[in-house]
C-alpha atoms as a PDB file:
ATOM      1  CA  UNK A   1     -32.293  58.377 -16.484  1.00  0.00           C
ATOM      2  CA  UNK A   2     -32.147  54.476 -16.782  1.00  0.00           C
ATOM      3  CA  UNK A   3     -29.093  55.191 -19.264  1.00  0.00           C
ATOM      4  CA  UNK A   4     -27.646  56.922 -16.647  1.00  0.00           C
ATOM      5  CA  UNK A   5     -28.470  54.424 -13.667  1.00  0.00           C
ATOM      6  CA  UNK A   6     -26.881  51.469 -16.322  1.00  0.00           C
ATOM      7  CA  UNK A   7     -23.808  53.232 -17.178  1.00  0.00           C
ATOM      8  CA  UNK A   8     -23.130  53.778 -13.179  1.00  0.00           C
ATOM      9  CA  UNK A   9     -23.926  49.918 -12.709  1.00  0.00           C
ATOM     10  CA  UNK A  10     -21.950  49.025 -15.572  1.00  0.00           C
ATOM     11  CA  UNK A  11     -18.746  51.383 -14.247  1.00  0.00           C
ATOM     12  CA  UNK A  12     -19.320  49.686 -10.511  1.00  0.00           C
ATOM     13  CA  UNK A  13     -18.632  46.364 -11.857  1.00  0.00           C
ATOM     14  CA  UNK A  14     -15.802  47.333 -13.971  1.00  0.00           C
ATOM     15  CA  UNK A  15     -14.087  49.011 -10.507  1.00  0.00           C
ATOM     16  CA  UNK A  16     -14.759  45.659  -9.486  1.00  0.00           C
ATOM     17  CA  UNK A  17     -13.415  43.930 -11.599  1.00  0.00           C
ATOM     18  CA  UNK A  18     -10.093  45.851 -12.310  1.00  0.00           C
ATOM     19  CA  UNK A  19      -9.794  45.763  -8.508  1.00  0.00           C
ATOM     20  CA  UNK A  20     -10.151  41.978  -7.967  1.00  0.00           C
ATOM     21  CA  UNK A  21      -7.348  41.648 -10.744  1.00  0.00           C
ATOM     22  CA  UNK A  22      -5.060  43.795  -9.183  1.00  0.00           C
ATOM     23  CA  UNK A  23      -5.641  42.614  -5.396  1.00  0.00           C
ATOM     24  CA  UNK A  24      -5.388  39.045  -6.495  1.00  0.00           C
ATOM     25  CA  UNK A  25      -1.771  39.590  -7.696  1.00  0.00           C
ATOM     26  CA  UNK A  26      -0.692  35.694  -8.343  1.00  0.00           C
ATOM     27  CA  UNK A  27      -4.519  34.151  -8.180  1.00  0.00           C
ATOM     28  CA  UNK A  28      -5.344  32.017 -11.394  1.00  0.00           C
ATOM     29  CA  UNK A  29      -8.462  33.244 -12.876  1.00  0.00           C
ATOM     30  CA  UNK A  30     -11.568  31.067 -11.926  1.00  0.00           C
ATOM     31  CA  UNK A  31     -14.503  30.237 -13.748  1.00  0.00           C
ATOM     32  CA  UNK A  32     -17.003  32.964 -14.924  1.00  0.00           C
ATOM     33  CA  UNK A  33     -14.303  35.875 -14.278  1.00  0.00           C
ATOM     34  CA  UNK A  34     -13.564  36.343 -18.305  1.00  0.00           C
ATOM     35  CA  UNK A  35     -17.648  36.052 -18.490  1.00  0.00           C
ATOM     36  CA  UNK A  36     -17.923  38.312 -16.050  1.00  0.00           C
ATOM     37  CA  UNK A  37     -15.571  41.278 -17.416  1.00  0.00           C
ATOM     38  CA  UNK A  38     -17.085  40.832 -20.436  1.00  0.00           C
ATOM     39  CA  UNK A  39     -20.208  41.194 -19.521  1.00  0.00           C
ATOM     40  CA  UNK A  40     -19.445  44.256 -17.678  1.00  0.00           C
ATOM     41  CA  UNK A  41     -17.981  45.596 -20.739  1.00  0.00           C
ATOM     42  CA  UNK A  42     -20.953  45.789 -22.874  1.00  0.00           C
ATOM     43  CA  UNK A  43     -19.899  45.166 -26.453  1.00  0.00           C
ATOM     44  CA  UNK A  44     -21.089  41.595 -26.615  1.00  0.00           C
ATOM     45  CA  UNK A  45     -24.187  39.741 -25.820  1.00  0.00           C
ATOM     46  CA  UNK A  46     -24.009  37.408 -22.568  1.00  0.00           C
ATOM     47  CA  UNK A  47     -24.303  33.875 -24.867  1.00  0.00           C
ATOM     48  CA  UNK A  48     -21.014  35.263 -26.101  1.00  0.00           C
ATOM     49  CA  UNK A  49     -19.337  35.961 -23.120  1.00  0.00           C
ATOM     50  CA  UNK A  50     -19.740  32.563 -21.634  1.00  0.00           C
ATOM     51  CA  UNK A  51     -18.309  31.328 -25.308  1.00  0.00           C
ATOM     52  CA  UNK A  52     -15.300  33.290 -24.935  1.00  0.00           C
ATOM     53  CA  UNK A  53     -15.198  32.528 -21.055  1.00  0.00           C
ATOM     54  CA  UNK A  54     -15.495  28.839 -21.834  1.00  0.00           C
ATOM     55  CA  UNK A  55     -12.200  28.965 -24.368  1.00  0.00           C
ATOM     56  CA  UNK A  56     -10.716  31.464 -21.426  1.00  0.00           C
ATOM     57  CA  UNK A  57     -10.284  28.091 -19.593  1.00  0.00           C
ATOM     58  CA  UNK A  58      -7.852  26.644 -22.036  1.00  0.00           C
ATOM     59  CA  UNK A  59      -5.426  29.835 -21.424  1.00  0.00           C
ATOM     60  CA  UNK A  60      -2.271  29.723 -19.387  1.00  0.00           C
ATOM     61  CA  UNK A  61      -3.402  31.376 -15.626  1.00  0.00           C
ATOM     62  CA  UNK A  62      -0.889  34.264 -16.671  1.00  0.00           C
ATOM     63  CA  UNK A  63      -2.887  35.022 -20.011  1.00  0.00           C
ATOM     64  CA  UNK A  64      -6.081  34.433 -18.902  1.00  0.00           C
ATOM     65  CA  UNK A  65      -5.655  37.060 -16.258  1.00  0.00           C
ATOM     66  CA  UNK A  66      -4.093  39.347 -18.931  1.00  0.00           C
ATOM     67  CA  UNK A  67      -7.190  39.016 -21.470  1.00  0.00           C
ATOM     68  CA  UNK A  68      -9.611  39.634 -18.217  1.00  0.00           C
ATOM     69  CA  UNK A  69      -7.831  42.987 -18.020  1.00  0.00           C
ATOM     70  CA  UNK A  70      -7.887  43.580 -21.821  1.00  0.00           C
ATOM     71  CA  UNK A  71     -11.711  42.619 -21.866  1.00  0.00           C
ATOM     72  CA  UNK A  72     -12.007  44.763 -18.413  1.00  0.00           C
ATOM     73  CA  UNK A  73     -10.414  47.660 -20.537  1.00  0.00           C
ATOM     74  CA  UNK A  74      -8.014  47.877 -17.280  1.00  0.00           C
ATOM     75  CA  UNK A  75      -5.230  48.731 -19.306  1.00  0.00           C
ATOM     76  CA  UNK A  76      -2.983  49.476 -16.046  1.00  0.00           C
ATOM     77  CA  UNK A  77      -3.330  46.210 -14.975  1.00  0.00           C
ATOM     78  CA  UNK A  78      -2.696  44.690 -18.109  1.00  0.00           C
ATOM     79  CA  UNK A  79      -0.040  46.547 -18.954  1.00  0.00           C
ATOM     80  CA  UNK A  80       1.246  45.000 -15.562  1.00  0.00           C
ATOM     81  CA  UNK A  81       0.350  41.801 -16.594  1.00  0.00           C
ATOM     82  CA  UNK A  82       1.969  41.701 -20.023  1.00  0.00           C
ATOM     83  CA  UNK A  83       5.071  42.042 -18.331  1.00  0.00           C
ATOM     84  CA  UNK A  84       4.727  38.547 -17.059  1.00  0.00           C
ATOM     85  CA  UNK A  85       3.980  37.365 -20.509  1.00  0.00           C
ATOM     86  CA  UNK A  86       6.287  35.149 -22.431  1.00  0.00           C
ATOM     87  CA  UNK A  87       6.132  34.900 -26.221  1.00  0.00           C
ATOM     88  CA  UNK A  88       4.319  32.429 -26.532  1.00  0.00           C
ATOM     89  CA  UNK A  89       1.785  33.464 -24.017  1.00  0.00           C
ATOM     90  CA  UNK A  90       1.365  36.959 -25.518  1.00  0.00           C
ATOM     91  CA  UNK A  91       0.793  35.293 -28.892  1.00  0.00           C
ATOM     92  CA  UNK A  92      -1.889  33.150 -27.263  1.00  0.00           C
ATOM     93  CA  UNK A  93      -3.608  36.057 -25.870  1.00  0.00           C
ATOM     94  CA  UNK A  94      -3.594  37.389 -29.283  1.00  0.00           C
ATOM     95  CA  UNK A  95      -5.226  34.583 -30.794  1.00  0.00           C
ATOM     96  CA  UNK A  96      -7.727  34.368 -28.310  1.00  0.00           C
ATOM     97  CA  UNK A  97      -8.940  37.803 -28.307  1.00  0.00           C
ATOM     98  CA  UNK A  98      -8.880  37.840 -32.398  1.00  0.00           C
ATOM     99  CA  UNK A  99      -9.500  33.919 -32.952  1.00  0.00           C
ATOM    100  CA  UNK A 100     -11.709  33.449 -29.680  1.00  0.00           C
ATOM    101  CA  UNK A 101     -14.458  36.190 -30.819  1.00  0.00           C
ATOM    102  CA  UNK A 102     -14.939  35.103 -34.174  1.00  0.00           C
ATOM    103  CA  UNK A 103     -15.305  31.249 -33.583  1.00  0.00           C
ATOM    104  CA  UNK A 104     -17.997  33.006 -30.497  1.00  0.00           C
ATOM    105  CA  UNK A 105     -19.946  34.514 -33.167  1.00  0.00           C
ATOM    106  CA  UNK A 106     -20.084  31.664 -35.801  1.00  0.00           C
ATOM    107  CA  UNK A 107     -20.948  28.981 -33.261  1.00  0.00           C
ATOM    108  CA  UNK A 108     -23.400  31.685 -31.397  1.00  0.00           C
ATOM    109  CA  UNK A 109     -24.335  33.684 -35.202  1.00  0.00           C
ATOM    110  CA  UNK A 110     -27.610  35.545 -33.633  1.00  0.00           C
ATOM    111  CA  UNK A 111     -25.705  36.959 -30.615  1.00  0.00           C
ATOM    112  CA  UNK A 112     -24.490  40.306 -31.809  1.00  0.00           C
ATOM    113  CA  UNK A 113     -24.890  43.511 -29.862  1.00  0.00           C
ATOM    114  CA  UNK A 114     -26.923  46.059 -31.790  1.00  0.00           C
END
């Protein structure tokens, strides 16, 4: 029952999410909203989500909102979003979702979702 009651909690604040990201349309990301998404998400502990969330600051507004969809697995919105992208940016985002995660987990070794 509890795995049912998290899974709802965990789908609420994705719906959240995905719908903050496409209501805020031209709104730069703030603080905690990568941490956030991720944490909604599941896959990775919480230590690691405010890793990733504090190299999420360093991103163009543009790709930061685009990797808060990608993390968000709102893949409308993203897709949306990439559209907006320039090279360069898309090969930031890339970078930070391969480059970020692993630097995460190095600095942050014990952190691993099991």
């Amino acid at each position: 029952m509890s795995g049912i009651a998290i899974s709802h909690a965990r789908l609420t604040v994705l719906l959240f999410i995905a719908t903050g990201l496409a209501a805020c349309g031209d709104r730069n990301p703030e603080p905690d909203d990568f941490a956030a998404a991720c944490n909604a998400n599941g896959n990775l502990s919480a230590e690691v989500c405010v890793c990733l969330d504090a190299q999420a600051q360093q991103l163009s507004p543009e790709t930061h909102a685009f990797v808060i969809a990608k993390i968000a697995e709102d893949e409308e919105t993203a897709l949306r979003l990439r559209e907006n992208l320039d090279d360069n940016q898309e090969f930031e985002a890339g970078q930070f979702i391969s480059r970020g995660i692993q630097v995460c987990l190095i600095d942050l070794p014990n952190t691993i979702e099991e």
